[in-house]
C-alpha atoms as a PDB file:
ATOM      1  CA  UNK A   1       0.000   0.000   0.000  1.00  0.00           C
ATOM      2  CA  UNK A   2       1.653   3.401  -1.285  1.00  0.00           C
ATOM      3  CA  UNK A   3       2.008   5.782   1.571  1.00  0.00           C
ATOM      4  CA  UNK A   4       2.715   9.681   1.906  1.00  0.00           C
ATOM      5  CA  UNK A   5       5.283  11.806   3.961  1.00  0.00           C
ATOM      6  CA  UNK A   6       3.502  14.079   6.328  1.00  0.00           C
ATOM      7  CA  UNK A   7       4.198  15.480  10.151  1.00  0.00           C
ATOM      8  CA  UNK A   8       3.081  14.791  12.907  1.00  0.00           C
ATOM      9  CA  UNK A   9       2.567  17.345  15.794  1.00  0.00           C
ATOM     10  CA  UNK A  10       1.828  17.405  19.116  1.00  0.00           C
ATOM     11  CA  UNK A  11       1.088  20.366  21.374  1.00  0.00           C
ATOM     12  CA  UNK A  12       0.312  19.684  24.693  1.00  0.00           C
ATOM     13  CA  UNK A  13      -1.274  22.586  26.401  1.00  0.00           C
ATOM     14  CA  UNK A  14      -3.395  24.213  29.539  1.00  0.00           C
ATOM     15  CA  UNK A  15      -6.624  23.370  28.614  1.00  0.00           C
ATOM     16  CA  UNK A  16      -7.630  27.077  28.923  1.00  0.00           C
ATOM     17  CA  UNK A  17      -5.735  27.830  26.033  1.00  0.00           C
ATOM     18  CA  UNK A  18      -7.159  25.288  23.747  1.00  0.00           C
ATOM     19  CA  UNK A  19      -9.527  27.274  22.254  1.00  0.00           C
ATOM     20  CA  UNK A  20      -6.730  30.071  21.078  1.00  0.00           C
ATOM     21  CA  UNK A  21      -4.320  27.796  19.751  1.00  0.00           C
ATOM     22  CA  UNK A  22      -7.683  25.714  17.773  1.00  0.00           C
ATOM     23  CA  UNK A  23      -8.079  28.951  16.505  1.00  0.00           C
ATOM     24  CA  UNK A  24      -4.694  29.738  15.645  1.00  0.00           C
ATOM     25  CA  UNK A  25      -4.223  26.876  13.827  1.00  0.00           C
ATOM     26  CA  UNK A  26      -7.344  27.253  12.053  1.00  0.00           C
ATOM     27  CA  UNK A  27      -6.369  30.525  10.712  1.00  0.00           C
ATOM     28  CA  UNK A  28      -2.943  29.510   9.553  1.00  0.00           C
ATOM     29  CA  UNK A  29      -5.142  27.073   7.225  1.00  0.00           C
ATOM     30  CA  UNK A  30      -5.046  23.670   9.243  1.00  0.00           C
ATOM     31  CA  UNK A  31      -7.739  21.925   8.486  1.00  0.00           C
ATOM     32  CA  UNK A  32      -7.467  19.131  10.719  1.00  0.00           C
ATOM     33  CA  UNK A  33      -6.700  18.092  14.791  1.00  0.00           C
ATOM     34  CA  UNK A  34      -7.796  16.192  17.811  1.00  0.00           C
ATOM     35  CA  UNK A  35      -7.927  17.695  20.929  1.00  0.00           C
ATOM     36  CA  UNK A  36      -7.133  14.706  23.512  1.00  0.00           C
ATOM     37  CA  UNK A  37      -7.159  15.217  27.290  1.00  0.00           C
ATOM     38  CA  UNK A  38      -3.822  14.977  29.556  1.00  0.00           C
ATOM     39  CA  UNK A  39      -3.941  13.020  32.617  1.00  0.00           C
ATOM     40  CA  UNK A  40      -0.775  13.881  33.902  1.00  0.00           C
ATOM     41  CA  UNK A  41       3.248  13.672  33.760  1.00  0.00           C
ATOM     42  CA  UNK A  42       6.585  14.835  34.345  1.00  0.00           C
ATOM     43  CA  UNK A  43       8.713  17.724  33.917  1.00  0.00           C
ATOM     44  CA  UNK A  44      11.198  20.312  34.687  1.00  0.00           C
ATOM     45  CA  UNK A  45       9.121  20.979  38.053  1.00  0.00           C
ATOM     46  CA  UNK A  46       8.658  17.405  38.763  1.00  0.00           C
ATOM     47  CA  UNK A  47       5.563  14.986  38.112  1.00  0.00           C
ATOM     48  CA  UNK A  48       1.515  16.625  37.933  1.00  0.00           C
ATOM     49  CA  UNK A  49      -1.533  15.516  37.546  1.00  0.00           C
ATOM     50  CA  UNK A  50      -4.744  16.445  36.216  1.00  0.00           C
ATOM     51  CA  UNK A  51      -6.172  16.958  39.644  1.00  0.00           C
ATOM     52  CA  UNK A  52      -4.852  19.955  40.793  1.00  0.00           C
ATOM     53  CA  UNK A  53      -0.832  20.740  39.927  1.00  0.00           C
ATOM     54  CA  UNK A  54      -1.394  23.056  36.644  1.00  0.00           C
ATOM     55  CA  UNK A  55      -5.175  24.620  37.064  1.00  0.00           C
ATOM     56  CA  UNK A  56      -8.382  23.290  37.930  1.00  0.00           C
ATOM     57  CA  UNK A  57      -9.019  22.566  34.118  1.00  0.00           C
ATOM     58  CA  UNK A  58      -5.427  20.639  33.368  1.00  0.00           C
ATOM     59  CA  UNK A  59      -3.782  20.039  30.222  1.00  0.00           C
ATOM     60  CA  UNK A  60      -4.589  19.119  26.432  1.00  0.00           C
ATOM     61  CA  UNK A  61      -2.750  17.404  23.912  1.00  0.00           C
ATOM     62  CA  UNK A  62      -3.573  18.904  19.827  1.00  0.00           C
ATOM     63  CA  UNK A  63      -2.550  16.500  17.521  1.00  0.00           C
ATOM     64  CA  UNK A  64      -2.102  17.469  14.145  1.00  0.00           C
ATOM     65  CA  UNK A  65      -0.874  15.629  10.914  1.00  0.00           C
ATOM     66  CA  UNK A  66      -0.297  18.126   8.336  1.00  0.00           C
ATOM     67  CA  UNK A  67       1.909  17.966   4.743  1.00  0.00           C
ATOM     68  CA  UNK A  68       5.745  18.631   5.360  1.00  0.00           C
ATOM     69  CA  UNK A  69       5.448  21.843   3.224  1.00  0.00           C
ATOM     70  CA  UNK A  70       2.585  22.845   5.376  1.00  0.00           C
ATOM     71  CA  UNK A  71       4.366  22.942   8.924  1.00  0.00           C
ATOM     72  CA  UNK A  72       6.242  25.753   9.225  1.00  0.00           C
ATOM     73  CA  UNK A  73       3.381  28.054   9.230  1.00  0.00           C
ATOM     74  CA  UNK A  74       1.676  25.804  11.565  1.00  0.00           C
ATOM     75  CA  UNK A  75       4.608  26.150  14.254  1.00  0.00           C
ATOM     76  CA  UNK A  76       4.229  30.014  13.787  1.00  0.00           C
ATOM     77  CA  UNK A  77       1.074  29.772  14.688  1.00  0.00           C
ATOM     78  CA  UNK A  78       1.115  27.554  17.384  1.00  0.00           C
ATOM     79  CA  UNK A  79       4.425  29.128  18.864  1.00  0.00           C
ATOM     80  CA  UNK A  80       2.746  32.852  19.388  1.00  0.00           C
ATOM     81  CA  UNK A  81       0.293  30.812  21.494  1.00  0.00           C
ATOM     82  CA  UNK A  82       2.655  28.864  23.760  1.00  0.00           C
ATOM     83  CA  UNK A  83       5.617  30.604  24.280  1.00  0.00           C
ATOM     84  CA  UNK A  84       3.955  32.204  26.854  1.00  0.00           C
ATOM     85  CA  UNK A  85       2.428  29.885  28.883  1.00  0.00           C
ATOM     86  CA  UNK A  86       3.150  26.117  29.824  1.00  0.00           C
ATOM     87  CA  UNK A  87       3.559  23.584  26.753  1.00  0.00           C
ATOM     88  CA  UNK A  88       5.427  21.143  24.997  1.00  0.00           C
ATOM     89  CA  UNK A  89       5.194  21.443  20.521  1.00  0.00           C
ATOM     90  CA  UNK A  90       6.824  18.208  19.540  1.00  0.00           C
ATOM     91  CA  UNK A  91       7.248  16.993  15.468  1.00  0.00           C
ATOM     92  CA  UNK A  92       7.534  13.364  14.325  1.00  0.00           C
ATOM     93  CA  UNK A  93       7.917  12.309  10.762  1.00  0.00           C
ATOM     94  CA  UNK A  94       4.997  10.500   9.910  1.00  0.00           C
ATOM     95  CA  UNK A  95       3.470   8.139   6.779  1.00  0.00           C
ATOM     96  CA  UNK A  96      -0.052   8.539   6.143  1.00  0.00           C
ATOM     97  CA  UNK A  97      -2.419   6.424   3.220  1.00  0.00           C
ATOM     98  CA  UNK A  98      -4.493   9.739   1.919  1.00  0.00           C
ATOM     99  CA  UNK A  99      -2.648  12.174   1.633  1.00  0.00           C
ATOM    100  CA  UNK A 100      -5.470  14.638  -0.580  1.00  0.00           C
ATOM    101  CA  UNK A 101      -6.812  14.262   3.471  1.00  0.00           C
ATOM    102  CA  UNK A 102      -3.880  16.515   4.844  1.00  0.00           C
END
């Protein structure tokens, strides 16, 4: 089965901010993401949970798969969002089977 190059990124997020960087990314002409919710981790300031350590609300992860000529303006975007608050923006390479999708 022929597959296509695309990226993969994840932005994990306070859930406050989900609806900015949504809107962000919808703007920069993303037409596609899941918003999945964060039960907790690890970090720089040791381990959290969803219950308490960052907000009442807690964390989101946006997932994204977008074409590799396509990402750049999507980290723009998502980058004037998080700089300023807490958040990880990791990019994978990833393969996906329809690519007129992305």
């Amino acid at each position: 089965m022929r597959t296509h190059d695309a990226k993969r990124v994840e932005i994990i997020i306070e859930a406050p901010m989900e609806g900015r960087l949504t809107g962000a990314l919808t703007a920069a002409g993303v037409t596609g993401f899941t918003v999945l919710p964060v039960l907790g981790g690890s970090g720089r300031s040791g381990t959290w949970s969803r219950e308490g350590q960052v907000g009442r609300a807690g964390m989101v992860a946006v997932v994204c798969l977008i074409r590799p000529e396509r990402l750049e303006g999507l980290l723009e975007a998502a980058f004037a969002v998080v700089e300023r608050h807490i958040g990880v923006v990791s990019v994978t390479d990833a393969q996906v089977l329809r690519a007129e999708r992305f």
